[in-house]
C-alpha atoms as a PDB file:
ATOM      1  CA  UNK A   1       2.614   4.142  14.853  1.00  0.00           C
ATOM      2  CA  UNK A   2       0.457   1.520  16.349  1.00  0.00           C
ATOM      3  CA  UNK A   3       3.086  -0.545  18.036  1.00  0.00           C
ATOM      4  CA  UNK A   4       4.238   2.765  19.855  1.00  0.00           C
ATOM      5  CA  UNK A   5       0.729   3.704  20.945  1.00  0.00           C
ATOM      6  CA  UNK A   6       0.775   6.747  19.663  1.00  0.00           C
ATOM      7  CA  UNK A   7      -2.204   6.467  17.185  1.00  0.00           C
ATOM      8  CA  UNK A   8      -4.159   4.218  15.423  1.00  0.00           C
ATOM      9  CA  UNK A   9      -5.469   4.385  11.664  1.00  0.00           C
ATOM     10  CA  UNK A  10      -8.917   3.696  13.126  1.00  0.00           C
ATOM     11  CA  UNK A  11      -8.467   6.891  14.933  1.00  0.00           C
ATOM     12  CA  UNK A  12      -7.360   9.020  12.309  1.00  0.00           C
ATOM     13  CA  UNK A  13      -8.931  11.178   9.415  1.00  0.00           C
ATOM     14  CA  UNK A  14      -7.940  12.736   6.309  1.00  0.00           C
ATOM     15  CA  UNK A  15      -8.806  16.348   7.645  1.00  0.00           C
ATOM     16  CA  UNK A  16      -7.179  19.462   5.493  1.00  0.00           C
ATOM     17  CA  UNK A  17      -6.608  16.881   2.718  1.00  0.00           C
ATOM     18  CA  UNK A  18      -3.222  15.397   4.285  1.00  0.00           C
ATOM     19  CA  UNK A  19      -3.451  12.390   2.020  1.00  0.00           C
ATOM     20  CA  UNK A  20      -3.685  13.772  -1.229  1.00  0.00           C
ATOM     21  CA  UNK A  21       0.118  15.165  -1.699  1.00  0.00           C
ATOM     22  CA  UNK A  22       2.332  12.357  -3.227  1.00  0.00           C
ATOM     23  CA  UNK A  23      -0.380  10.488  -5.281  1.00  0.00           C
ATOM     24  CA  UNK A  24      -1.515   8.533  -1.793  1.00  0.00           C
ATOM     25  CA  UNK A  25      -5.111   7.699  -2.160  1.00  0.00           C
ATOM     26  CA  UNK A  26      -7.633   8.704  -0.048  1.00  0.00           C
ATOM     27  CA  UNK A  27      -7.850   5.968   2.140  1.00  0.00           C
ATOM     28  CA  UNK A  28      -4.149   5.696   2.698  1.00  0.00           C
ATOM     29  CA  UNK A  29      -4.495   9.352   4.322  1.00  0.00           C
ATOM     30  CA  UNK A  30      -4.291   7.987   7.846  1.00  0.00           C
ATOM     31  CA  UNK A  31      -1.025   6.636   7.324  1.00  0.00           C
ATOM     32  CA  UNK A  32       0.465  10.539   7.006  1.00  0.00           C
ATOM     33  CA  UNK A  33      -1.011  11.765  10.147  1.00  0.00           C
ATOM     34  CA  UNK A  34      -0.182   8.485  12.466  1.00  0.00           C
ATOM     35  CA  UNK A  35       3.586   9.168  10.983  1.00  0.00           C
ATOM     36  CA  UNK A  36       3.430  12.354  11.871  1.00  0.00           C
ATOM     37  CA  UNK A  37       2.402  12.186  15.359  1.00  0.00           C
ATOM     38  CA  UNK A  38       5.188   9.597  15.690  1.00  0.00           C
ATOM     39  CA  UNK A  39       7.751  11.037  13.567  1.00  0.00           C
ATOM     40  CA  UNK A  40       6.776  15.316  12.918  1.00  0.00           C
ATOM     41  CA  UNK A  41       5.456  16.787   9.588  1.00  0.00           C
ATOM     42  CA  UNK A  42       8.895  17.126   8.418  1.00  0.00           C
ATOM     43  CA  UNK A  43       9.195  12.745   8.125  1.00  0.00           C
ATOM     44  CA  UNK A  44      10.329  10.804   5.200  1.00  0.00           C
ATOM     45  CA  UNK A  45      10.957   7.206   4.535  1.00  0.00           C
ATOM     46  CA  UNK A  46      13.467   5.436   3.013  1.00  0.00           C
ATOM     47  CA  UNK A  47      12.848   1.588   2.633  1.00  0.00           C
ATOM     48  CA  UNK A  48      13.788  -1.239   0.639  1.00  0.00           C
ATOM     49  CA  UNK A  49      16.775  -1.927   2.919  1.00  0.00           C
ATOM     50  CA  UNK A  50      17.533  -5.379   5.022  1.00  0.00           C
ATOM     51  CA  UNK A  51      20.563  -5.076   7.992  1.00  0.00           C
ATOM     52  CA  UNK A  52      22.597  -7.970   9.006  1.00  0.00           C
ATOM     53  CA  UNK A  53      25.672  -8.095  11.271  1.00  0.00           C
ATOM     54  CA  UNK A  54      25.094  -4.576  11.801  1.00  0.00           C
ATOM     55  CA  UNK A  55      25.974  -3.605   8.292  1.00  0.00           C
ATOM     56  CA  UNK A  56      22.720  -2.413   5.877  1.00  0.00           C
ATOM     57  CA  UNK A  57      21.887  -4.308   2.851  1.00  0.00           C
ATOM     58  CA  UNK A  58      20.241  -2.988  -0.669  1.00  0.00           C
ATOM     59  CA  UNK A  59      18.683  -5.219  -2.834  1.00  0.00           C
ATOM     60  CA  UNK A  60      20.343  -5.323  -6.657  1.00  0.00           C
ATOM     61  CA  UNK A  61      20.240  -7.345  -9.434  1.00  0.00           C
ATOM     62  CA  UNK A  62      23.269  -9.274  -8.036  1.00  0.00           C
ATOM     63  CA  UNK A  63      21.197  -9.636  -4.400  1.00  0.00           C
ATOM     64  CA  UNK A  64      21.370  -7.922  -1.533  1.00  0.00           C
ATOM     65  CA  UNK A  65      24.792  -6.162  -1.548  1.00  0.00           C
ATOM     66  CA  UNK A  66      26.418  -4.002   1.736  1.00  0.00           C
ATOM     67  CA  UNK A  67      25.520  -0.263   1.256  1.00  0.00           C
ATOM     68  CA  UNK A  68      29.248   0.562   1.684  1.00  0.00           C
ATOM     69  CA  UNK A  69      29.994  -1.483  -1.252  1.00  0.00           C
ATOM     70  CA  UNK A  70      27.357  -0.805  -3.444  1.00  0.00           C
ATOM     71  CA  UNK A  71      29.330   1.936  -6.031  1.00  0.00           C
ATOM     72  CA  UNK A  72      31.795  -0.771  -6.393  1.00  0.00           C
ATOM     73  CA  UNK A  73      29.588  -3.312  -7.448  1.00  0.00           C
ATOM     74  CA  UNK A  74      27.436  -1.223  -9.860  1.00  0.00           C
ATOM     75  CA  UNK A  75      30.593   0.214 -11.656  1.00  0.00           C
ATOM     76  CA  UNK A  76      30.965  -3.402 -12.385  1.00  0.00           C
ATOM     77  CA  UNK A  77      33.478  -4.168  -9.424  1.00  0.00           C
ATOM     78  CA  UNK A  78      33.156  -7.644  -9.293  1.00  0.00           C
ATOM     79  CA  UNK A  79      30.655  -7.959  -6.096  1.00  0.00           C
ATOM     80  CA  UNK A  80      28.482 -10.657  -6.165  1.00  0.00           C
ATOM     81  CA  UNK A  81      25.264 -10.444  -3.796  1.00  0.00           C
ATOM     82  CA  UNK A  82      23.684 -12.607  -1.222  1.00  0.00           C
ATOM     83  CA  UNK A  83      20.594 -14.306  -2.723  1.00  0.00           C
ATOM     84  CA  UNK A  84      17.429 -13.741  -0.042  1.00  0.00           C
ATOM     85  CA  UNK A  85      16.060 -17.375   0.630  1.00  0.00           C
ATOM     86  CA  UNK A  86      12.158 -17.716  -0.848  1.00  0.00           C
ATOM     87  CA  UNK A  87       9.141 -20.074   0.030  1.00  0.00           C
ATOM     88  CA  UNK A  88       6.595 -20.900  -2.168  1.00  0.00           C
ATOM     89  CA  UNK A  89       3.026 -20.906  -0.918  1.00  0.00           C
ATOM     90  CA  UNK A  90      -0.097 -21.889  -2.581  1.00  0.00           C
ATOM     91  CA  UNK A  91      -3.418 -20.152  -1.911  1.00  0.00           C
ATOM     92  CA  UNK A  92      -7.041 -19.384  -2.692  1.00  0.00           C
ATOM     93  CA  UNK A  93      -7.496 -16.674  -5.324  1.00  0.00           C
ATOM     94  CA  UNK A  94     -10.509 -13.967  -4.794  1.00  0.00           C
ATOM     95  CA  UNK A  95     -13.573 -14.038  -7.817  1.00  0.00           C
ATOM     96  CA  UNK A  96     -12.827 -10.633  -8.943  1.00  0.00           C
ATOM     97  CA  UNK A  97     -16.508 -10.457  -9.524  1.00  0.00           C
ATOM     98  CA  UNK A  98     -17.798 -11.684  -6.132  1.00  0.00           C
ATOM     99  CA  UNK A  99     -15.197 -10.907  -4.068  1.00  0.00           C
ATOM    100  CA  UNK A 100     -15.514 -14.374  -2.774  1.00  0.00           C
ATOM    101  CA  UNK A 101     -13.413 -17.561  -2.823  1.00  0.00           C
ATOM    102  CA  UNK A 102     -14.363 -20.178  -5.600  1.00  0.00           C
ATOM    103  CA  UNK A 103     -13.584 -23.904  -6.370  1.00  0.00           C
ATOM    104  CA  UNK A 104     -10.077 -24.139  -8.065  1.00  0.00           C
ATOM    105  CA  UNK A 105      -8.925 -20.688  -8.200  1.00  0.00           C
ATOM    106  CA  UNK A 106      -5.867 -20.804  -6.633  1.00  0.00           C
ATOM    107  CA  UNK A 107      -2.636 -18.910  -7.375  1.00  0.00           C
ATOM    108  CA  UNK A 108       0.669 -19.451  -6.039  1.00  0.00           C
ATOM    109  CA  UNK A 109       3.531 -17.091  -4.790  1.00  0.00           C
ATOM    110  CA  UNK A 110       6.694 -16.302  -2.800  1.00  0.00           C
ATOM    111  CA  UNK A 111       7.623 -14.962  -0.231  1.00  0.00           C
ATOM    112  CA  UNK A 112      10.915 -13.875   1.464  1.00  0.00           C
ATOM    113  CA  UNK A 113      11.990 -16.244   4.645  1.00  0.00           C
ATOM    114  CA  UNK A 114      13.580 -14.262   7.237  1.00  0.00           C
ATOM    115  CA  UNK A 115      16.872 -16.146   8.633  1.00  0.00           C
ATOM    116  CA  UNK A 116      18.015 -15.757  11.756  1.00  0.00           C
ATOM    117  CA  UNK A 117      20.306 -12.343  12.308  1.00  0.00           C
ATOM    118  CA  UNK A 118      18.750 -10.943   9.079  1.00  0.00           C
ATOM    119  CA  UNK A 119      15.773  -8.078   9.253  1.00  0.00           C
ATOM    120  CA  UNK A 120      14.168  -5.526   7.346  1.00  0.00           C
ATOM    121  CA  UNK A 121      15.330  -1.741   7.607  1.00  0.00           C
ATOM    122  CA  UNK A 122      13.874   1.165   6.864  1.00  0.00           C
ATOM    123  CA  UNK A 123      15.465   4.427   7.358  1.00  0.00           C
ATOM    124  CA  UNK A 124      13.303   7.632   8.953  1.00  0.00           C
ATOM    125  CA  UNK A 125      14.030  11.533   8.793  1.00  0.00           C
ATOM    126  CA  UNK A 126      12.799  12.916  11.213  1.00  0.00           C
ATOM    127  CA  UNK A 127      11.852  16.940  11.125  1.00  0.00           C
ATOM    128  CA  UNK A 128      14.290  17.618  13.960  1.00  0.00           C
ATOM    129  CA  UNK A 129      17.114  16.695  11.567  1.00  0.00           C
ATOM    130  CA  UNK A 130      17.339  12.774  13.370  1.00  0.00           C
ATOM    131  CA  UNK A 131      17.995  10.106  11.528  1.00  0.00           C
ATOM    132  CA  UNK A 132      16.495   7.090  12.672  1.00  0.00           C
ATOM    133  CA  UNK A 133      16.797   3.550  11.548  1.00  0.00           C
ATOM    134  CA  UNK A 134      13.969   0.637  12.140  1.00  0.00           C
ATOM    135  CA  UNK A 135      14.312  -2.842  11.427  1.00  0.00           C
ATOM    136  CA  UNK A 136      11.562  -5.668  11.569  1.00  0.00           C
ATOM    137  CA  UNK A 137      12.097  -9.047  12.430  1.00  0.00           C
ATOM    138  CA  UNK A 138      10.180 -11.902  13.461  1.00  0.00           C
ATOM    139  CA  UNK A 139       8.965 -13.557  15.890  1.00  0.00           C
ATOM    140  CA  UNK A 140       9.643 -11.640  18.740  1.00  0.00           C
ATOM    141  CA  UNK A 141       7.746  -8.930  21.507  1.00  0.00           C
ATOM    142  CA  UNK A 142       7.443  -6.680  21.540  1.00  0.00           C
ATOM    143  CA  UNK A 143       5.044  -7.621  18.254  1.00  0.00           C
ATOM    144  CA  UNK A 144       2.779  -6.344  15.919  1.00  0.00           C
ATOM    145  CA  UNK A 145       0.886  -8.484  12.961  1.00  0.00           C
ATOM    146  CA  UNK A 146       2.004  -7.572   9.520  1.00  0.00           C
ATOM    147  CA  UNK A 147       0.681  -8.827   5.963  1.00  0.00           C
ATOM    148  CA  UNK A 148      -1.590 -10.722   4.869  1.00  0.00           C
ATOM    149  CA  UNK A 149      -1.265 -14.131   6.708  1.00  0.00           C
ATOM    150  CA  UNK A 150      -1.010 -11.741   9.786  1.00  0.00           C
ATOM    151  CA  UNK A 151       2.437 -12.874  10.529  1.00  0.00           C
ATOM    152  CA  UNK A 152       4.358 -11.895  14.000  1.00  0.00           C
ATOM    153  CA  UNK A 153       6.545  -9.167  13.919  1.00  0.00           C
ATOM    154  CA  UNK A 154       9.048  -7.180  15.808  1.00  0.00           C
ATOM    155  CA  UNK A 155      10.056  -3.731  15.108  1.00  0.00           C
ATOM    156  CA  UNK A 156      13.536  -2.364  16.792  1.00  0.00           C
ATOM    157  CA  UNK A 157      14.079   1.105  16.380  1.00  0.00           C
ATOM    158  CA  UNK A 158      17.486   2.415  17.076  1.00  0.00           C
ATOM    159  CA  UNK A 159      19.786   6.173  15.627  1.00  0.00           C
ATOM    160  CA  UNK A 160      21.172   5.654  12.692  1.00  0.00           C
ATOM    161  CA  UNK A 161      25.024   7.619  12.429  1.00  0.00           C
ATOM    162  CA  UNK A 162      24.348   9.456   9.764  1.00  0.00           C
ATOM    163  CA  UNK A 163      21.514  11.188   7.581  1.00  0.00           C
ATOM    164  CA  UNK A 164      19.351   9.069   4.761  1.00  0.00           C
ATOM    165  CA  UNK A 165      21.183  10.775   1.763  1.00  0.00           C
ATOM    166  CA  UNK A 166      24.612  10.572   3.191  1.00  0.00           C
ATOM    167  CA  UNK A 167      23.998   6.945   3.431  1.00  0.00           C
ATOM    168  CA  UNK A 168      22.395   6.327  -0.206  1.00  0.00           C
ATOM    169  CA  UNK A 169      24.494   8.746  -2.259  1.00  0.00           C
ATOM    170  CA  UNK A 170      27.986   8.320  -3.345  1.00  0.00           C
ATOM    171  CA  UNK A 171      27.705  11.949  -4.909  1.00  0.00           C
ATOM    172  CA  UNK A 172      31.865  12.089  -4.622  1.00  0.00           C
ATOM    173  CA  UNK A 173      34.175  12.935  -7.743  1.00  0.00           C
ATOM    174  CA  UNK A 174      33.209  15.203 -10.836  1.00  0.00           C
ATOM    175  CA  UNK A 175      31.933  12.566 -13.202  1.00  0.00           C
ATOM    176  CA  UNK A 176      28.553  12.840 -15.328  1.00  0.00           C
ATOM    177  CA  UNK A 177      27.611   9.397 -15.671  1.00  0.00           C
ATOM    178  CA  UNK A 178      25.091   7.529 -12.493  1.00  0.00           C
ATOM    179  CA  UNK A 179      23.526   4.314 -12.124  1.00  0.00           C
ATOM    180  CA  UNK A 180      20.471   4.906  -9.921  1.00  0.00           C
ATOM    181  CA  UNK A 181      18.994   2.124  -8.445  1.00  0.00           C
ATOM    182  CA  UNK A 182      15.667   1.400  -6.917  1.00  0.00           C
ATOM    183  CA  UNK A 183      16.297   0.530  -3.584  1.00  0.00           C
ATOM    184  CA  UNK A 184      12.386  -0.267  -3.278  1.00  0.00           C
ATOM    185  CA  UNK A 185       9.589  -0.804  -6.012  1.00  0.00           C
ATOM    186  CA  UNK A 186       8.375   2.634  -7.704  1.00  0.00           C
ATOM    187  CA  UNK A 187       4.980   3.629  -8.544  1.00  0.00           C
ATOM    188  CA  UNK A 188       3.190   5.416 -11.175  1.00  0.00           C
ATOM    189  CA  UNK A 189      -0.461   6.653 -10.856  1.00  0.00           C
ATOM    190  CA  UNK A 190      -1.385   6.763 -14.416  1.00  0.00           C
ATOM    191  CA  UNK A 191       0.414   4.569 -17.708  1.00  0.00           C
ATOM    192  CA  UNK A 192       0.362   5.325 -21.225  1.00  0.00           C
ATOM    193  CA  UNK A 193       0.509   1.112 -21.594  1.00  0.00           C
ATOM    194  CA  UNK A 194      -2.000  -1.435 -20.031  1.00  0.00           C
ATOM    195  CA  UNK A 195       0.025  -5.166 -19.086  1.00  0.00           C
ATOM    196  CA  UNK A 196       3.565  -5.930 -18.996  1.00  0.00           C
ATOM    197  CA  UNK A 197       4.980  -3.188 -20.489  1.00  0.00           C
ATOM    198  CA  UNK A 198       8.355  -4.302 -22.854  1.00  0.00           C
ATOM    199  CA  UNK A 199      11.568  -2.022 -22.265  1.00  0.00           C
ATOM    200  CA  UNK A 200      12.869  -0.917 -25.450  1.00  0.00           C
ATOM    201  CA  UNK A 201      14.746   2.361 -25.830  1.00  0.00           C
ATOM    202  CA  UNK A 202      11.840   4.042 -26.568  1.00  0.00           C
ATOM    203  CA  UNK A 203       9.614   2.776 -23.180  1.00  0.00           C
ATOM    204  CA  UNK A 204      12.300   3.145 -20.702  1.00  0.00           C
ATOM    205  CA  UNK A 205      13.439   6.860 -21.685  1.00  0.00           C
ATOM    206  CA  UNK A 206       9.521   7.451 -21.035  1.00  0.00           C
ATOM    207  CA  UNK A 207       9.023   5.758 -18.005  1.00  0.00           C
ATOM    208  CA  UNK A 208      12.339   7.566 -16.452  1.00  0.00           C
ATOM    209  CA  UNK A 209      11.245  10.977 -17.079  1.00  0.00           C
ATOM    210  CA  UNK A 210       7.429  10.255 -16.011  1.00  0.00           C
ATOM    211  CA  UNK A 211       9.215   8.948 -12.968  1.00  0.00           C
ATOM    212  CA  UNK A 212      11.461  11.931 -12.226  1.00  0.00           C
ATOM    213  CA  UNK A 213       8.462  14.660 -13.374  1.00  0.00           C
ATOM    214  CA  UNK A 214       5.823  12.796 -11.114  1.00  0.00           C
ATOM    215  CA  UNK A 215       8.402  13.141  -8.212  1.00  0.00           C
ATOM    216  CA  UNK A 216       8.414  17.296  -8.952  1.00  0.00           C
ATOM    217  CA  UNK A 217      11.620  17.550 -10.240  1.00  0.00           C
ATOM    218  CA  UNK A 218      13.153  18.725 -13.482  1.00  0.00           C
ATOM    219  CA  UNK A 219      14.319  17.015 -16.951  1.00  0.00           C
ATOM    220  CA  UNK A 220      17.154  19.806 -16.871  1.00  0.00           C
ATOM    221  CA  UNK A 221      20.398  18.327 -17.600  1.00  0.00           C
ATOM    222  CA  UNK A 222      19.709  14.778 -17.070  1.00  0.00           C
ATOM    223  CA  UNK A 223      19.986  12.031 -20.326  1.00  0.00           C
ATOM    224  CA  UNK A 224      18.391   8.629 -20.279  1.00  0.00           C
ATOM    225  CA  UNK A 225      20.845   6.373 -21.349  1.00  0.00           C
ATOM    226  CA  UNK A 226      19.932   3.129 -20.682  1.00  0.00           C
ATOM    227  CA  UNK A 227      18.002   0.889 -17.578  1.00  0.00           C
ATOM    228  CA  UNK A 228      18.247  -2.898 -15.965  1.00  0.00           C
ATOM    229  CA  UNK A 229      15.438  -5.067 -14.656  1.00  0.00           C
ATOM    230  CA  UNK A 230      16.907  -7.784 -12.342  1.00  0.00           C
ATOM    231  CA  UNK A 231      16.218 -10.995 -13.370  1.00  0.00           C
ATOM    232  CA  UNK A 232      13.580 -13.167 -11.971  1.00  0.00           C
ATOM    233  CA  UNK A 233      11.814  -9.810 -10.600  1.00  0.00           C
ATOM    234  CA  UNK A 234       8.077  -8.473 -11.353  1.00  0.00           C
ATOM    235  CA  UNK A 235       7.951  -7.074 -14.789  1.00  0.00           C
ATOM    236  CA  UNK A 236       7.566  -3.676 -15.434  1.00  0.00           C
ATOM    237  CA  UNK A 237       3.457  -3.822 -15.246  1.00  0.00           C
ATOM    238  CA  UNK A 238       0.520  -1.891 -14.947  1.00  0.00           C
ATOM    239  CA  UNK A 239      -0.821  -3.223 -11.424  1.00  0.00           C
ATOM    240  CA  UNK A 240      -4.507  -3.145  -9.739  1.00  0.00           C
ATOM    241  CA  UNK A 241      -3.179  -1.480  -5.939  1.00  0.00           C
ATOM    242  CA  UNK A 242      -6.745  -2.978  -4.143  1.00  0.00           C
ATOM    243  CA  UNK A 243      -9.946  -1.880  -3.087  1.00  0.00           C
ATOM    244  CA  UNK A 244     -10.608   1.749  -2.416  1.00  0.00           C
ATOM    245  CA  UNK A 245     -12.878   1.718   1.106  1.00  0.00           C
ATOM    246  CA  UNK A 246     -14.122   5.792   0.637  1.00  0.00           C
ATOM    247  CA  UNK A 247     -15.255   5.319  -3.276  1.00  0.00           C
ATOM    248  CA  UNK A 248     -16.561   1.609  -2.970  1.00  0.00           C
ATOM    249  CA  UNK A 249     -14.701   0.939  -6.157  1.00  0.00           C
ATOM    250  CA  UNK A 250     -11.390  -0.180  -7.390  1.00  0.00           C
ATOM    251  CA  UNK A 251      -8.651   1.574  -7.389  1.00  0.00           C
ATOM    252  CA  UNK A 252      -7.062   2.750 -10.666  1.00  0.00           C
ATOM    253  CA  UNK A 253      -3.998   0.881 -12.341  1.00  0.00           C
ATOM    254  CA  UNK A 254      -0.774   1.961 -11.548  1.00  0.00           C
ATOM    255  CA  UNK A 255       2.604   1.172 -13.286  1.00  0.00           C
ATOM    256  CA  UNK A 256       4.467  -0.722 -10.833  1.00  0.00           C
ATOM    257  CA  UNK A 257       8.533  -0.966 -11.395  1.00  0.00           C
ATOM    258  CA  UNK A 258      10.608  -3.476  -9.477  1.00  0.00           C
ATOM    259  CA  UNK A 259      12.754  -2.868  -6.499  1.00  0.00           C
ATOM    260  CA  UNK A 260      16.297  -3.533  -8.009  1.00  0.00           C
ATOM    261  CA  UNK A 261      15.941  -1.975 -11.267  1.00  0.00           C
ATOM    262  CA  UNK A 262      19.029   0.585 -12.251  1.00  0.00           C
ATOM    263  CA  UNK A 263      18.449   4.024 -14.647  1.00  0.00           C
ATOM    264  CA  UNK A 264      21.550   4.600 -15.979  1.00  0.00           C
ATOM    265  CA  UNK A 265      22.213   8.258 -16.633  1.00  0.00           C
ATOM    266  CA  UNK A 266      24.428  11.523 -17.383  1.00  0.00           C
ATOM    267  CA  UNK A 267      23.221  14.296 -14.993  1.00  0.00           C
ATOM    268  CA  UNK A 268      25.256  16.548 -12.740  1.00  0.00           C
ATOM    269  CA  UNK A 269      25.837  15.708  -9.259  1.00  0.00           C
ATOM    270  CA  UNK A 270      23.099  18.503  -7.783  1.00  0.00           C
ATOM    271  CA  UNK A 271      20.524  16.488 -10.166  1.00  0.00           C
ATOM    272  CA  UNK A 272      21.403  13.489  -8.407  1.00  0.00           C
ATOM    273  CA  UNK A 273      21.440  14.590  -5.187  1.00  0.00           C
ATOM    274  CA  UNK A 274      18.179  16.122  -5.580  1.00  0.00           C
ATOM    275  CA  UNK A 275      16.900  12.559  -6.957  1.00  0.00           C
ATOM    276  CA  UNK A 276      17.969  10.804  -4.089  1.00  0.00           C
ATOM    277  CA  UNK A 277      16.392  12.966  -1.660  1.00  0.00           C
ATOM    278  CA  UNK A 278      13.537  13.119  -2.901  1.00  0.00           C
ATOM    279  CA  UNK A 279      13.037   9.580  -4.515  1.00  0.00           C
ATOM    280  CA  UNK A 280      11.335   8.430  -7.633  1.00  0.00           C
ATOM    281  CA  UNK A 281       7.544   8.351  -8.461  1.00  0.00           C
ATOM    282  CA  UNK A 282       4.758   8.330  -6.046  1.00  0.00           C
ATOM    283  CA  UNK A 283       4.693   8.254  -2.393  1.00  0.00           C
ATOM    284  CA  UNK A 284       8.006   8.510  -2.053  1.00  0.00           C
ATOM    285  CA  UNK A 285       7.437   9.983   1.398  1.00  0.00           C
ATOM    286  CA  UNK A 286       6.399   6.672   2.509  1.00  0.00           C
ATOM    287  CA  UNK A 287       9.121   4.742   1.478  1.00  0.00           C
ATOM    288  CA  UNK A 288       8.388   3.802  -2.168  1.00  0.00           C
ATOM    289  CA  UNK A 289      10.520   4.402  -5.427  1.00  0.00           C
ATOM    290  CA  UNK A 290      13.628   4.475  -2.888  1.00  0.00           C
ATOM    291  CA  UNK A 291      17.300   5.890  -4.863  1.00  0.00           C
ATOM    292  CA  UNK A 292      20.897   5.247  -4.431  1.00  0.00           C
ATOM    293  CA  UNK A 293      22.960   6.550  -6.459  1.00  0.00           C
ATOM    294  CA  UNK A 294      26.439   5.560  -7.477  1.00  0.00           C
ATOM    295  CA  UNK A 295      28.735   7.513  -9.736  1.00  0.00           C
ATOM    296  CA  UNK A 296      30.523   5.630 -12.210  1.00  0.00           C
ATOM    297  CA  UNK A 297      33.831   7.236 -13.937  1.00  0.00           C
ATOM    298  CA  UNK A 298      34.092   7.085 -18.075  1.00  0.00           C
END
C-alpha cells in the first residue's frame, strides 16, 4: 500500500476492531485497512509463489515446481524441482533480556538470493471479482525497502488470467484422495506442545484438524491420512512472532508449519475446494497457510 501512495501504516488505526478477525494481532491491524484502501474489503492473498519466464512457481519438497505441473509431480509423476539458491549470513543476536546487542551472541542464517529473471508472486482477489498478480524483485524503481537488512525492492503488479482458486486447485475427476500442500508457512495461535514438535500419527492428525477448525471450516467428511515435511525446512515449532508495540510485551507462541509441507487426505472435492479458498490456519487473508490442492487417483 505504501509504494502506491495510497496509505501508510503510520496513518492507519485499528478502528471497529478490523484487526482482530483471522487471529492478526493488534498491532498488525493497519495492515487490513491499508489493503483495503488499495485492494476493497472483499481482498485476499495468496502467497508463497515465485514466477519465472512468465510461468508461476510453488515451492515443494522437490523445489519450486511450475503450477501447471504441480498434480503431476505430487501424484508421484516423476518432476523434479528447481532448488532456490541460499546465502548464508552471520549476525548479531538480540539479549532477550535487554533487548540489546551483547559480546558473542551471534546466530547465523539463510536467506534466498534472487537470480536474475526470477521474483516473488503473490496472487490478490480483489472484491470486484479481479484477479491480480504482484511480483517483487530487486533492485529496481520503482522501490520500496523490505526486511530486515532493509533491502531494495521492486514490486510489478500486473492481471493475472484467471481467479486464485482456479489457479491452485486441480479439483477435476471424482476421486477421494488429495495431497494439499502449503504453498506458504501456516500459523497457529495457540499449541498443545512447546519446541519442536515430533510428527507421529498421533501429532499430525491433531495439528491438521486444529489447522482446518482455526480456518472456520468443518471436520465433515475429511480423514487425515498422513503429512510430509520437506527436508532441510523449519521444523514443525512453536515460534515467538516478535514484540507486541500496543501491550509492551511479547507476543504469545505460535505453532509455525513450513511452507512446503503436504496433508495427505480423503475428503470430497467441495471440502477441498472450500480449503483452498479459504486457506489453512491464521491470517490466511494475508497470505499465510496458502493451499493447492492436487487430486491423486487410487
Amino acid at each position: 500500500a505504501r509504494i502506491r501512495g495510497l496509505c501508510s501504516p503510520r496513518d492507519c488505526s485499528c478502528g471497529d476492531g478490523a484487526g482482530g478477525a483471522e487471529g492478526v494481532a493488534e498491532d498488525f491491524c493497519n495492515i487490513h485497512e491499508c489493503l483495503e484502501k488499495l485492494l476493497g474489503r472483499g481482498y485476499k492473498l495468496y502467497t508463497g509463489f515465485a514466477a519465472r519466464g512468465g510461468r508461476l512457481l510453488v515451492y515443494t519438497p522437490e523445489g519450486f515446481v511450475p503450477l501447471d505441473s504441480l498434480p503431476r509431480c505430487l501424484a508421484g509423476g516423476g518432476c523434479r524441482g528447481e532448488k532456490p539458491q541460499a546465502r548464508r549470513r552471520v549476525g548479531i543476536a538480540l539479549n532477550p533480556a535487554t533487548k540489546t546487542v551483547r559480546e558473542g551472541l551471534l546466530y547465523t542464517s539463510e536467506e534466498l538470493h534472487v537470480e536474475p529473471g526470477f521474483s516473488y508472486a503473490a496472487l490478490v482477489l480483489a472484491d470486484s471479482g479481479r484477479s491480480v498478480a504482484g511480483a517483487f524483485q530487486g533492485p529496481g524503481a520503482p522501490a520500496t525497502k523490505l526486511g530486515a537488512d532493509m533491502k531494495t525492492v521492486s514490486i510489478k503488479v500486473s492481471e493475472a488470467g484467471a481467479s486464485p482458486e482456479r489457479l491452485l486447485a486441480s479439483c477435476q475427476g471424482e476421486g477421494r484422495r488429495w495431497l494439499l500442500l502449503l504453498a506458504s508457512p501456516a500459523l497457529l495461535d495457540e499449541s498443545p506442545w512447546s519446541g519442536v514438535v515430533l510428527l507421529d500419527r498421533m501429532h499430525a492428525e491433531k495439528l491438521f484438524e486444529m489447522l482446518v477448525e482455526t480456518s472456520g471450516l468443518s471436520l465433515d467428511g475429511l480423514r487425515f491420512r498422513r503429512v510430509q515435511v520437506p527436508k532441510g525446512s523449519p521444523s514443525v515449532e512453536a515460534l515467538a512472532p516478535g514484540w507486541c508495540t500496543p501491550r509492551g510485551s511479547p507476543r504469545k507462541p505460535m505453532l509455525h508449519i513450513p511452507a512446503g509441507t503436504v496433508f495427505e487426505v480423503e475428503a470430497s472435492r467441495e471440502a477441498v475446494a472450500a480449503i483452498v479458498k479459504r486457506g489453512l490456519g491464521l491470517g490466511t487473508r494475508l497470505g499465510w497457510g496458502t493451499v493447492v490442492a492436487a487430486c491423486v487417483d487410487e
